[in-house]
C-alpha atoms as a PDB file:
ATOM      1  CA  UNK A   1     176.797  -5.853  53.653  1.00  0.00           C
ATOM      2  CA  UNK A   2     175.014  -2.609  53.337  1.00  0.00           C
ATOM      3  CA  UNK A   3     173.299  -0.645  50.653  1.00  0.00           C
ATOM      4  CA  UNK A   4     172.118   2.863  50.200  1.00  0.00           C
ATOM      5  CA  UNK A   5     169.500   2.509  47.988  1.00  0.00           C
ATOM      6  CA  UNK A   6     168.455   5.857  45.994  1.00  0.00           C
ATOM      7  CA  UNK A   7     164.468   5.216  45.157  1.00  0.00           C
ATOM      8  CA  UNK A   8     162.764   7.493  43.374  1.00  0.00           C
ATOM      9  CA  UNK A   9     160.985   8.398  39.038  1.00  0.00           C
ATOM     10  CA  UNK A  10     163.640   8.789  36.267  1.00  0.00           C
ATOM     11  CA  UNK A  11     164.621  12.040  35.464  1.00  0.00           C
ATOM     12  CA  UNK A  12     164.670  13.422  39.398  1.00  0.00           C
ATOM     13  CA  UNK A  13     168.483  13.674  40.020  1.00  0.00           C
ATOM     14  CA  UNK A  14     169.050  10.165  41.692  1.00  0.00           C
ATOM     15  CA  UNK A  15     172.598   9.496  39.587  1.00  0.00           C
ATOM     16  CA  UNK A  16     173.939  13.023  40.713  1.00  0.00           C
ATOM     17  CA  UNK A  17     172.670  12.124  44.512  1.00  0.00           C
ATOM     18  CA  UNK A  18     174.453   8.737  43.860  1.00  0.00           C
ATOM     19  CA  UNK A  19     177.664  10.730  42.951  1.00  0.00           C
ATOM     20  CA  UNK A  20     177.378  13.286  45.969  1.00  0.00           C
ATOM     21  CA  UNK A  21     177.141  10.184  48.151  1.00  0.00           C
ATOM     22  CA  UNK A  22     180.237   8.269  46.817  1.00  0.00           C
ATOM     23  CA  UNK A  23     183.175  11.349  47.711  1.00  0.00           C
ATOM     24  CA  UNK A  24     182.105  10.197  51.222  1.00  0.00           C
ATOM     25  CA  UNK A  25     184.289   8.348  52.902  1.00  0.00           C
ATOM     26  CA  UNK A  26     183.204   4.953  53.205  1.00  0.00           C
ATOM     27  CA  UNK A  27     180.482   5.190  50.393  1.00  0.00           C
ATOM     28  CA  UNK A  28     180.816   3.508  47.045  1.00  0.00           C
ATOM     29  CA  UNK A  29     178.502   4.760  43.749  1.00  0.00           C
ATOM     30  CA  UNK A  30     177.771   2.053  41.981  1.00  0.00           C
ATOM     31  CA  UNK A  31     174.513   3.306  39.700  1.00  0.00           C
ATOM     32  CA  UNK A  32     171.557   1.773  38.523  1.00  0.00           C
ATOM     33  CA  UNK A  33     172.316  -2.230  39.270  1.00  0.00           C
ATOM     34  CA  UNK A  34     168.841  -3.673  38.806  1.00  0.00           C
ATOM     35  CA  UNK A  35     170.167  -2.652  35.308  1.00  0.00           C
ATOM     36  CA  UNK A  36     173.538  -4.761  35.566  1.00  0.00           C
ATOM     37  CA  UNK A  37     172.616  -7.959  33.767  1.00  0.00           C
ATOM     38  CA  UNK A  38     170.949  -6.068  30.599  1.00  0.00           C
ATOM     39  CA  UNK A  39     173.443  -3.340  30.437  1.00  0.00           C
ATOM     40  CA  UNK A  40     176.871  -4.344  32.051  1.00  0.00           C
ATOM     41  CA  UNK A  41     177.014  -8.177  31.582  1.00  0.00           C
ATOM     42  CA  UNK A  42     174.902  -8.742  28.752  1.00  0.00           C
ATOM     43  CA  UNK A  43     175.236  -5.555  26.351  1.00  0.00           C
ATOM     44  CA  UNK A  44     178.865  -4.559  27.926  1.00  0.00           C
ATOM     45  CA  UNK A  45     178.405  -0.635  27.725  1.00  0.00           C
ATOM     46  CA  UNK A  46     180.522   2.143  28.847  1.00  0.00           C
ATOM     47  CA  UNK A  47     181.220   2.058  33.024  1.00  0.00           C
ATOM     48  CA  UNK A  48     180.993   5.738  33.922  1.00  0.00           C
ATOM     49  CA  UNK A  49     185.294   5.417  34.281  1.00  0.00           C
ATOM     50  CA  UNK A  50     185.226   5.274  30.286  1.00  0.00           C
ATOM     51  CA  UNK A  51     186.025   1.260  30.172  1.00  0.00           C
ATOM     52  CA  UNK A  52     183.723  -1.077  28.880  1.00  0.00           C
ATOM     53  CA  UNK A  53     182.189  -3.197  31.215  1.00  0.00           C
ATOM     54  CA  UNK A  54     183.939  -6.446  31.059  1.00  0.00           C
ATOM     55  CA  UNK A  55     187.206  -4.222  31.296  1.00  0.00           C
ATOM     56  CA  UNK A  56     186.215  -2.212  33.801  1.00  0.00           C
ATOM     57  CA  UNK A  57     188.619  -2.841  37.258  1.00  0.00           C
ATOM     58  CA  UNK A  58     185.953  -2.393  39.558  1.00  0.00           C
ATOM     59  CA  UNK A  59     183.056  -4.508  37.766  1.00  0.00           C
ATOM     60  CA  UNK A  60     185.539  -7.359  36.142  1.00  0.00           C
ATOM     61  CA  UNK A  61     186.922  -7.780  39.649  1.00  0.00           C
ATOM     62  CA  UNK A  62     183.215  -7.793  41.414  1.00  0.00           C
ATOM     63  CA  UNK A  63     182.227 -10.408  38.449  1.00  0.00           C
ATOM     64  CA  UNK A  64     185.293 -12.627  38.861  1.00  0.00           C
ATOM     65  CA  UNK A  65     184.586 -12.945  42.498  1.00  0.00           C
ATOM     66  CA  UNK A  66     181.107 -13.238  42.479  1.00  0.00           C
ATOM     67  CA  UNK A  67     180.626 -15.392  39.394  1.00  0.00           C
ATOM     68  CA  UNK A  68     184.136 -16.569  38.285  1.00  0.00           C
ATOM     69  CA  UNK A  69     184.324 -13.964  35.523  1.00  0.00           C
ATOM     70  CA  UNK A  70     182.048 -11.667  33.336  1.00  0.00           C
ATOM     71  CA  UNK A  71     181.829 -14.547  31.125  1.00  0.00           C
ATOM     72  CA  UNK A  72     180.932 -17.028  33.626  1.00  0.00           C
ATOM     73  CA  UNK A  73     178.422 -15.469  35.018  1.00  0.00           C
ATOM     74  CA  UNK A  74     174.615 -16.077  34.547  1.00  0.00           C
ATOM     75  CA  UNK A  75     173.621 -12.767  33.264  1.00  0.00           C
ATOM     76  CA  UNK A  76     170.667 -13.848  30.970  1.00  0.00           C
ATOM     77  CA  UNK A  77     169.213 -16.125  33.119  1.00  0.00           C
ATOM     78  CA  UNK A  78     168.827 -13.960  35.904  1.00  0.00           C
ATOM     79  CA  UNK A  79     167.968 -11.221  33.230  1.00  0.00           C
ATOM     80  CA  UNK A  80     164.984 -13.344  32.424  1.00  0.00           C
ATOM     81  CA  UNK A  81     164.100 -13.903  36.174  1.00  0.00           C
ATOM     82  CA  UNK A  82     164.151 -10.549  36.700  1.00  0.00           C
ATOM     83  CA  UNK A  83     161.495  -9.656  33.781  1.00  0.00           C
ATOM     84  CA  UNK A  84     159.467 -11.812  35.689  1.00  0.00           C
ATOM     85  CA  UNK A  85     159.270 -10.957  39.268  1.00  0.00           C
ATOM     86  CA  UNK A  86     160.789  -7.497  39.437  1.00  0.00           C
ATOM     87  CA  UNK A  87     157.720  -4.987  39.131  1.00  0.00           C
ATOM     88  CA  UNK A  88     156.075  -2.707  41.260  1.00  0.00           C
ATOM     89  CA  UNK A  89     152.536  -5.076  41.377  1.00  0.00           C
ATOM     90  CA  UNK A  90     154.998  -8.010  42.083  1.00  0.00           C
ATOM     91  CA  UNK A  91     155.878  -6.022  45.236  1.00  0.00           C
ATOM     92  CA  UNK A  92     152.510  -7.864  47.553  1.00  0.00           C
ATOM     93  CA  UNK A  93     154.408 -11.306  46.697  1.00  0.00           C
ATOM     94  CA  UNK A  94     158.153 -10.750  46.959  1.00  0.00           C
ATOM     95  CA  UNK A  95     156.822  -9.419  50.731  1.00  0.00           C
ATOM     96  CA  UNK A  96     155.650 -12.726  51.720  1.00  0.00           C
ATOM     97  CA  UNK A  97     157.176 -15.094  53.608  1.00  0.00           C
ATOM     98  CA  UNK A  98     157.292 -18.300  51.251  1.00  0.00           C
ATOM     99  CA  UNK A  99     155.998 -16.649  47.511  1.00  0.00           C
ATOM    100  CA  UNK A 100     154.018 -19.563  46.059  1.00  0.00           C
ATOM    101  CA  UNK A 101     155.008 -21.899  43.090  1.00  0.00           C
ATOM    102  CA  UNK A 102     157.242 -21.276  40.162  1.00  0.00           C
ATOM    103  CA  UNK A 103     157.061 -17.606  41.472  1.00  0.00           C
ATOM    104  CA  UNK A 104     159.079 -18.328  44.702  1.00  0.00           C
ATOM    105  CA  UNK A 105     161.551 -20.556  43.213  1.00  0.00           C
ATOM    106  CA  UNK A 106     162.314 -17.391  40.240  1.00  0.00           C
ATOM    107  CA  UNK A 107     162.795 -15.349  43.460  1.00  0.00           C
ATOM    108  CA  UNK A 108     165.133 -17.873  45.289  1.00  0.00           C
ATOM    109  CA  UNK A 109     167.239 -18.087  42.760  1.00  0.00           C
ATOM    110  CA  UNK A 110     167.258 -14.432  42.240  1.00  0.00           C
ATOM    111  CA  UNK A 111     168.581 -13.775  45.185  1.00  0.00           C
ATOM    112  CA  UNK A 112     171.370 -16.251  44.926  1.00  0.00           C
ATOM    113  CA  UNK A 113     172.920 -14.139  42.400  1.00  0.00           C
ATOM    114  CA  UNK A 114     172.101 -10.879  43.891  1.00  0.00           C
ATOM    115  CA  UNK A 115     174.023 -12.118  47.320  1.00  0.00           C
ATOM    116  CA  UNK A 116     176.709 -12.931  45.214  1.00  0.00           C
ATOM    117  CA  UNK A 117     176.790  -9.623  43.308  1.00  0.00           C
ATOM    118  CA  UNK A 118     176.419  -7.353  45.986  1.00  0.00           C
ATOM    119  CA  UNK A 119     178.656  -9.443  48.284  1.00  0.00           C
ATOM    120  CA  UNK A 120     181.179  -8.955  45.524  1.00  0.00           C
ATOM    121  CA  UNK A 121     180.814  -5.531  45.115  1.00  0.00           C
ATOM    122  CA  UNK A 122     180.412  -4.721  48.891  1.00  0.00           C
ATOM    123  CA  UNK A 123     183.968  -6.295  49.196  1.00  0.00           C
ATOM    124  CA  UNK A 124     185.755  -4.466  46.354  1.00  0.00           C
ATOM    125  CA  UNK A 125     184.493  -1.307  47.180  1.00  0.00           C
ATOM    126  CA  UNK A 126     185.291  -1.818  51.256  1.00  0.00           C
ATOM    127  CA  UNK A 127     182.620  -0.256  52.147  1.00  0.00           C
ATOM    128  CA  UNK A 128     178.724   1.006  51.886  1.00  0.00           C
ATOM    129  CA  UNK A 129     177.404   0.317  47.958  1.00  0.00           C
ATOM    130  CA  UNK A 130     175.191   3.255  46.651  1.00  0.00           C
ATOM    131  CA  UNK A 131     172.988   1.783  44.231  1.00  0.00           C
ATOM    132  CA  UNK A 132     170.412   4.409  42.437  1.00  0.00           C
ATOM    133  CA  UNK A 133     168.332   1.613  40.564  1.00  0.00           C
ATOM    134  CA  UNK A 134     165.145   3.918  41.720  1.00  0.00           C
ATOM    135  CA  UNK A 135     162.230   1.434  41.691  1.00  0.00           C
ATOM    136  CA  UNK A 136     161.074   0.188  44.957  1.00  0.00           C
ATOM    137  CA  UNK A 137     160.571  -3.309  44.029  1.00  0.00           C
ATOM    138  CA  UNK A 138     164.460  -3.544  43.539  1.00  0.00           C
ATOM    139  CA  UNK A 139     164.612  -2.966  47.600  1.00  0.00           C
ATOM    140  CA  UNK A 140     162.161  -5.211  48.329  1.00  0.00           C
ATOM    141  CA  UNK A 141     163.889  -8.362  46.696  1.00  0.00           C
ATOM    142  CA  UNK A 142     166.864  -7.037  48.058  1.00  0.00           C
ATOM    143  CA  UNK A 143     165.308  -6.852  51.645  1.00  0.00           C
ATOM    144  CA  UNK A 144     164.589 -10.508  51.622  1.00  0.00           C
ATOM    145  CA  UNK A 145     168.449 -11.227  51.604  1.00  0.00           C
ATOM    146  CA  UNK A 146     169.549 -11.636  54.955  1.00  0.00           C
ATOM    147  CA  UNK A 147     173.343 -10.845  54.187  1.00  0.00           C
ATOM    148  CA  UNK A 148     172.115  -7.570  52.562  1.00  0.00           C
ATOM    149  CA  UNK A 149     171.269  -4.341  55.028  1.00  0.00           C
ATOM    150  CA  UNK A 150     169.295  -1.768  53.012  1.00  0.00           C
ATOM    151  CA  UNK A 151     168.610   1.749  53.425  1.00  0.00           C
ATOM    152  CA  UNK A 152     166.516   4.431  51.527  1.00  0.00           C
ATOM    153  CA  UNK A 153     166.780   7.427  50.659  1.00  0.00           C
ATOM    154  CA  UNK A 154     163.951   8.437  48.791  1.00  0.00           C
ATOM    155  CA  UNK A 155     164.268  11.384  45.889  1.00  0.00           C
ATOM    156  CA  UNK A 156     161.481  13.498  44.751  1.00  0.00           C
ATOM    157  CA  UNK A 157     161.470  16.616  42.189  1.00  0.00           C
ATOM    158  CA  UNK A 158     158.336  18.674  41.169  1.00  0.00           C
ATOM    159  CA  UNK A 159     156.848  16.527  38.300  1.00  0.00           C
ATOM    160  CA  UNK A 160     156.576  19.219  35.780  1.00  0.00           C
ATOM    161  CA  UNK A 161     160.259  19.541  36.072  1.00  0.00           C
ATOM    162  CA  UNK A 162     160.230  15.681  35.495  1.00  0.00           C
ATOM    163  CA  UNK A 163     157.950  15.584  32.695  1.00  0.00           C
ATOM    164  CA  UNK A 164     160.092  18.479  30.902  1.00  0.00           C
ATOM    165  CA  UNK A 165     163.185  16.377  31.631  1.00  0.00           C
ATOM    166  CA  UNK A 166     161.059  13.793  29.784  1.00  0.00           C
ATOM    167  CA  UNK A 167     160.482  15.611  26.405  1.00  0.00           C
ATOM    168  CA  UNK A 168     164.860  16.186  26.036  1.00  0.00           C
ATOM    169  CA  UNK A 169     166.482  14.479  23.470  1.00  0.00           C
ATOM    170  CA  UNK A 170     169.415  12.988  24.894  1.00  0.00           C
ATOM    171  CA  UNK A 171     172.527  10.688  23.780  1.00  0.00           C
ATOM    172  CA  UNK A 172     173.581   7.847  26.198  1.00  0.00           C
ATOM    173  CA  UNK A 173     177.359   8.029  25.973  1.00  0.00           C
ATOM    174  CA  UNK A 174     177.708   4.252  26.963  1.00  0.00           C
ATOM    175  CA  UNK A 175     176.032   2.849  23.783  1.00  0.00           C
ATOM    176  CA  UNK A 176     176.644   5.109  20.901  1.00  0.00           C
ATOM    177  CA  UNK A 177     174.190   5.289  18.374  1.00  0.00           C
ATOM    178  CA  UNK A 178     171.524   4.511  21.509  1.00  0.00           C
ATOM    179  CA  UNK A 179     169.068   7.600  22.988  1.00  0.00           C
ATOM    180  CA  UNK A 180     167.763   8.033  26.120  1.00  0.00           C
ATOM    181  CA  UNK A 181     163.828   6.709  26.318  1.00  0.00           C
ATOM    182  CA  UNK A 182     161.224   9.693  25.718  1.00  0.00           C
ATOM    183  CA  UNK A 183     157.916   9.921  27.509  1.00  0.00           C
ATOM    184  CA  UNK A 184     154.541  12.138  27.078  1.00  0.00           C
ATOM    185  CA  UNK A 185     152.687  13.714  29.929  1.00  0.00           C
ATOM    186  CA  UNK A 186     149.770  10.802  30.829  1.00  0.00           C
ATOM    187  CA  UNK A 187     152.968   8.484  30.977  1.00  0.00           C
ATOM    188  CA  UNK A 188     155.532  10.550  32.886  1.00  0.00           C
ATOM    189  CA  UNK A 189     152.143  11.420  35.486  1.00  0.00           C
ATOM    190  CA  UNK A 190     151.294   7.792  36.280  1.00  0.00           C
ATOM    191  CA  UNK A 191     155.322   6.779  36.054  1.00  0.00           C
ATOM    192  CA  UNK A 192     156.034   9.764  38.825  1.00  0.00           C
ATOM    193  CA  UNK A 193     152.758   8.360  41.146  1.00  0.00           C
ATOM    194  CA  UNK A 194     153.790   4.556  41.130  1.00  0.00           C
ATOM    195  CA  UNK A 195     156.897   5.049  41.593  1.00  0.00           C
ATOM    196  CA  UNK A 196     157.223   7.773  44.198  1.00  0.00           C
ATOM    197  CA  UNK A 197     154.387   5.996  46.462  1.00  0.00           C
ATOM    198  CA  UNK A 198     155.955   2.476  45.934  1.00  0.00           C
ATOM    199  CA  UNK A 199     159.101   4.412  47.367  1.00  0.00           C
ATOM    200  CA  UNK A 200     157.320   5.916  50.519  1.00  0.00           C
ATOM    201  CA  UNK A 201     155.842   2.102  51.206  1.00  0.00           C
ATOM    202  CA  UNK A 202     159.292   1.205  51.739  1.00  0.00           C
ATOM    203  CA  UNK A 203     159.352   3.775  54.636  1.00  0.00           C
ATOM    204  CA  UNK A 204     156.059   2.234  56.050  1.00  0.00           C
ATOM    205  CA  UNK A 205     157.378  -1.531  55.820  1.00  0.00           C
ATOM    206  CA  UNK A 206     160.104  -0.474  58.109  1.00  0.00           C
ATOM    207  CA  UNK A 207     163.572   0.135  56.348  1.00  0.00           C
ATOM    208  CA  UNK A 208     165.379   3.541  57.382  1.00  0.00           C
ATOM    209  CA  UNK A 209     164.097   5.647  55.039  1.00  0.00           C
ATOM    210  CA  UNK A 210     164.274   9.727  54.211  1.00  0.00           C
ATOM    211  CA  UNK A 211     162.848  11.760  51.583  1.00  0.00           C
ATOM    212  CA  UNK A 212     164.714  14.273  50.230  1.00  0.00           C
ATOM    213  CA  UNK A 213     163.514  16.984  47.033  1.00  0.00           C
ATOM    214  CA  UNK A 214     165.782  17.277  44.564  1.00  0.00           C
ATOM    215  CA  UNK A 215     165.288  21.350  44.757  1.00  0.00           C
ATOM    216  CA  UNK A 216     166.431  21.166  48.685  1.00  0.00           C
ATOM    217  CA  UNK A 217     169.456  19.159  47.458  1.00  0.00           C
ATOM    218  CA  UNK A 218     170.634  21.256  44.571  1.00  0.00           C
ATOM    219  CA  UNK A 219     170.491  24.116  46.454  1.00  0.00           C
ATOM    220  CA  UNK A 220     171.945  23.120  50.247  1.00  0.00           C
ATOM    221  CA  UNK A 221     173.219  19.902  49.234  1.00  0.00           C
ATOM    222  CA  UNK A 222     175.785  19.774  52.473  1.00  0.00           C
ATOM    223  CA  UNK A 223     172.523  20.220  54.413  1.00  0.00           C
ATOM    224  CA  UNK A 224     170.436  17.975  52.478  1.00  0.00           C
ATOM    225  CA  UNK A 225     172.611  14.897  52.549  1.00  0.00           C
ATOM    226  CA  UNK A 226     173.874  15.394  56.437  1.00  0.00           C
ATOM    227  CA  UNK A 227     170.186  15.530  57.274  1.00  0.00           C
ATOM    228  CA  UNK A 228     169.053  12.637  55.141  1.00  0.00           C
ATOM    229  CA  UNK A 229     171.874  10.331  56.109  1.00  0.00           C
ATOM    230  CA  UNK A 230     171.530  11.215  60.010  1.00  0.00           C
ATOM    231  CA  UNK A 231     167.097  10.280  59.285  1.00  0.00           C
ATOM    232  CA  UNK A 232     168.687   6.596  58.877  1.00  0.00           C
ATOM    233  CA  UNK A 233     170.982   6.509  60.654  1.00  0.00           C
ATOM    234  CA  UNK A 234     174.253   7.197  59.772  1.00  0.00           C
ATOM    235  CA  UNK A 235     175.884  10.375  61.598  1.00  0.00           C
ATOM    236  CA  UNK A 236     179.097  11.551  60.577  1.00  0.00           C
ATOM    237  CA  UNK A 237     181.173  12.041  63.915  1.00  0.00           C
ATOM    238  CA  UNK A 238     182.138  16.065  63.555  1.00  0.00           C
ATOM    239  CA  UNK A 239     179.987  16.676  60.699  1.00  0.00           C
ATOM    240  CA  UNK A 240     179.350  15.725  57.341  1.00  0.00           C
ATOM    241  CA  UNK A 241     182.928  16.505  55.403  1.00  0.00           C
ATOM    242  CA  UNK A 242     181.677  18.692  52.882  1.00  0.00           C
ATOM    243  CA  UNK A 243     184.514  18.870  50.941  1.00  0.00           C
ATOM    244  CA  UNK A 244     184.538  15.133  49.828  1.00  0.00           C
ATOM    245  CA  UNK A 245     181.065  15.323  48.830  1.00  0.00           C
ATOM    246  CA  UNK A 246     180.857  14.274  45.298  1.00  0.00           C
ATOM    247  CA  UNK A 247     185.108  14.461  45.101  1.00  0.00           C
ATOM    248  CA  UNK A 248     185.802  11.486  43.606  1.00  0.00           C
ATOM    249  CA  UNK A 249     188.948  11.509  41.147  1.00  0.00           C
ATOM    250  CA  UNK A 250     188.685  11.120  37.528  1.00  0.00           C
ATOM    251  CA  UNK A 251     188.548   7.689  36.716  1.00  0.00           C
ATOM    252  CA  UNK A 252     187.509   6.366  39.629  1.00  0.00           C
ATOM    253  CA  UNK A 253     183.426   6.361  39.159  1.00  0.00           C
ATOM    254  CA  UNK A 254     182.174   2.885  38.755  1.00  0.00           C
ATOM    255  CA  UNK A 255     178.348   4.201  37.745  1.00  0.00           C
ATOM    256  CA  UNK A 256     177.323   1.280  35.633  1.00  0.00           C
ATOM    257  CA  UNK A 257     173.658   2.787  34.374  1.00  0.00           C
ATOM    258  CA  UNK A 258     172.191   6.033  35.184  1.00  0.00           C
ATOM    259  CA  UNK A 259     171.978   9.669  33.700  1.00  0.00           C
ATOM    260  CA  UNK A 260     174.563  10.958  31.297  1.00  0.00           C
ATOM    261  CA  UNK A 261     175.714  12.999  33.939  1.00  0.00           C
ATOM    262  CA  UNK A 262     177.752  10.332  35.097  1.00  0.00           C
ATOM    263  CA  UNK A 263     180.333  10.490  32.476  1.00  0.00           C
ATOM    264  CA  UNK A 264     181.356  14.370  33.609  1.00  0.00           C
ATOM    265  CA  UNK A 265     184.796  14.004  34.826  1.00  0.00           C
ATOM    266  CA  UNK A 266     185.906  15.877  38.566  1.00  0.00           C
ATOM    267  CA  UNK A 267     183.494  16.695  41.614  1.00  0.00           C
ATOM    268  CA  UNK A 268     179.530  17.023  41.209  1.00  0.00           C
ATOM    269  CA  UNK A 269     178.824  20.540  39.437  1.00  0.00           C
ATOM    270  CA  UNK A 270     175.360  20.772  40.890  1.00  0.00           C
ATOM    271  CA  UNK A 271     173.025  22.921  38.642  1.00  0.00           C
ATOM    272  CA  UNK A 272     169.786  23.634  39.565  1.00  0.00           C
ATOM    273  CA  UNK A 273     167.461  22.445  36.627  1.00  0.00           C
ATOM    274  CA  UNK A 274     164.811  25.249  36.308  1.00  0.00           C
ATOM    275  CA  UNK A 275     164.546  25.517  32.698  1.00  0.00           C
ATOM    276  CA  UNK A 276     160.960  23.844  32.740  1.00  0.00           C
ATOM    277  CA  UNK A 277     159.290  26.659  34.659  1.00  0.00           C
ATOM    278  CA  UNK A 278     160.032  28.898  31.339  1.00  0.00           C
ATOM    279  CA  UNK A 279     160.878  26.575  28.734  1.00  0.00           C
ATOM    280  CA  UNK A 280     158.366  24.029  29.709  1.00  0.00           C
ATOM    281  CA  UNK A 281     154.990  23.468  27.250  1.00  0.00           C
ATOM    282  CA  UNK A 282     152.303  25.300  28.962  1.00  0.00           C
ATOM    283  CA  UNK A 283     149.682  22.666  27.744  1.00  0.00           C
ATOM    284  CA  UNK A 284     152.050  19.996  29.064  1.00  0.00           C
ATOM    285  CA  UNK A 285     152.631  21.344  32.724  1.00  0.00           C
ATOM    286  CA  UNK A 286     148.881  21.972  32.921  1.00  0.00           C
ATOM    287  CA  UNK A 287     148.040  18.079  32.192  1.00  0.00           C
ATOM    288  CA  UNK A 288     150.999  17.155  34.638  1.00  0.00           C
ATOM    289  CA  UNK A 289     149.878  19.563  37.593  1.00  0.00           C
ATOM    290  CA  UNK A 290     146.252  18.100  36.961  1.00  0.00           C
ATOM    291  CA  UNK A 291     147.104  14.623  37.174  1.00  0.00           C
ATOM    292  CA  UNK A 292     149.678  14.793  39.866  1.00  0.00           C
ATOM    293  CA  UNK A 293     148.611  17.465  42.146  1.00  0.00           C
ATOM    294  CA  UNK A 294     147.860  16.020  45.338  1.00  0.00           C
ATOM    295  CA  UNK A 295     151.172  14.735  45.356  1.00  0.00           C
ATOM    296  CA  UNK A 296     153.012  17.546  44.504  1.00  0.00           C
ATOM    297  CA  UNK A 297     151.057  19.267  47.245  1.00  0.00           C
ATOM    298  CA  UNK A 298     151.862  16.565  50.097  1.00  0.00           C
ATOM    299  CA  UNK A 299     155.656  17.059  48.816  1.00  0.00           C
ATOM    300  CA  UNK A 300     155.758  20.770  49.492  1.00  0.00           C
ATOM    301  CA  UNK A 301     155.222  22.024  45.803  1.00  0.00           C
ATOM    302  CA  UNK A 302     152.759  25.215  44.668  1.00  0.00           C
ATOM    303  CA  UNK A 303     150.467  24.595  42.077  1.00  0.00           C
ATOM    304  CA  UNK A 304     151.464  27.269  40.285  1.00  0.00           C
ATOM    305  CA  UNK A 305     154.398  26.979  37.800  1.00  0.00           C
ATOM    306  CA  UNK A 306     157.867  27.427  39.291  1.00  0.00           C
ATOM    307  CA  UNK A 307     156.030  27.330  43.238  1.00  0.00           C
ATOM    308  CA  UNK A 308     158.245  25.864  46.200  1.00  0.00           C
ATOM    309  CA  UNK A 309     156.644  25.668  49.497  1.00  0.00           C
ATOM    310  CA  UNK A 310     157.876  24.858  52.571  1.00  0.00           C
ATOM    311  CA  UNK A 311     160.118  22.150  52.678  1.00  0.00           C
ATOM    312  CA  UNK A 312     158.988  18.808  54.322  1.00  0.00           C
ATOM    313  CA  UNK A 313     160.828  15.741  55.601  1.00  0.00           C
ATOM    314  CA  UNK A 314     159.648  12.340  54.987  1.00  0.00           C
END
């Protein structure tokens, strides 16, 4: 089966890429499933279609033919698997060929229930599975799966923007009561470096890859996604239909984790997210630009607050 796989730091627009990509035809958004056992299985929270998980058409179907049922299926085992091997420094031995000791055989059996998950899913959605779950690690476990066909495309946004996005207080509408996670500027710095370089080594270990910035995308998103989606691959004979992109009816948005966003019922709404470059703690973007700026420069971004450069493909 095949995945689009959305790497790329929290807080850079991966769920609304994710929901761009699924008013394709023959693209699925299925959100952040790394976070499926925890959240979905486990916790049953809100789908983005308003149902509960276990409720949920899409999911309960997926989980009755993958496991037999929500119920049935071994969500806290592979929960506790995945706290184990599913980090960015556990990348150098999910790569190898036979991972050593109790660490291989956590990794086996990982990917006996992620073959049956995404096999499931592929199946009920009839077609390609977006997944968004951002960290690169996530790929890599899922690369080792010979049933599984993955493809990247990798997200960046300016990480002052990120680190603003960072500071919001924000409810998540699938667990009420629950907030989303807050994060200060040394944390949201090293968080936007692992994660965004983790992301390009998928490109250098060979998967189709493209980088995209989250500015390009809000801003020429028909361009943006036809461009991306033709770096790995996959041309749309006649074009890219525009008019789909993001269209998916009311209801029918099976997002299981991801940005609040997802809950916002009709097509995408993009909005470009500028508020940080007035709004934004000067003392706060200076300690992001200084820890982060020879990133930000190799990704096309000025120094200065609020600076675009050129853009550049990856």
């Amino acid at each position: 089966m095949k995945v689009l796989f959305v790497a790329g730091a929290g807080r850079s627009g991966t769920t609304v890429l994710d929901m761009l990509l699924g008013g394709l035809p023959g693209f699925h958004s299925a959100g952040e499933i790394r976070q499926i056992w925890a959240r979905g299985f486990m916790a049953n929270e809100r789908c983005s279609c308003g149902s509960a998980f276990a409720d949920c058409d899409f999911w309960s179907t997926v989980a009755e033919r993958a496991f037999g049922g929500v119920e049935a299926a071994p969500a806290a085992r592979l929960r506790q698997i995945q706290r184990r091997i599913d980090h960015v420094w556990d990348i150098p031995l999910v790569r190898r060929t036979r991972p050593p000791g109790a660490f291989g055989r956590d990794l086996a059996e990982y990917r006996e229930g992620l073959v049956a998950l995404y096999g499931a899913a592929g199946q009920v959605a009839d077609g390609i599975v977006v997944d968004s779950s951002k960290a690169a690690s996530h790929a890599f476990i899922l690369a080792g799966v010979p049933e599984i066909e993955v493809r990247v495309l990798h997200l960046v946004r300016d990480a002052r923007a990120v680190a603003h996005s960072w500071t919001r207080v924000r409810d998540r509408p699938e667990a009420p009561g629950a907030r989303m996670p807050r994060m200060g500027a040394p944390g949201t710095a090293a968080e936007w470096w692992s994660v965004n370089l983790s992301a390009e080594w998928l490109g250098r270990a060979g998967f189709p890859y493209a980088r995209v910035r989250y500015e390009d995308l809000v801003r020429r998103p028909e361009e943006a996604v036809d461009d991306a989606l033709a770096r790995i691959g996959w041309r749309f004979v006649g074009g890219l239909p525009a008019a789909s992109l993001g269209a998916v009816p009311e209801g029918a948005r099976h997002l299981v984790s991801g940005n609040p966003v997802r809950f916002e019922p009709g097509p995408v709404v993009l909005r470009p997210d500028v508020e940080w470059e007035d709004r934004a703690d000067r003392w706060r973007t200076i300690a992001v630009t200084s820890l982060t700026w020879p990133l930000l420069l190799r990704y096309g971004y000025a120094l200065r607050a609020g600076g675009v450069e050129r853009p550049r493909k990856g």
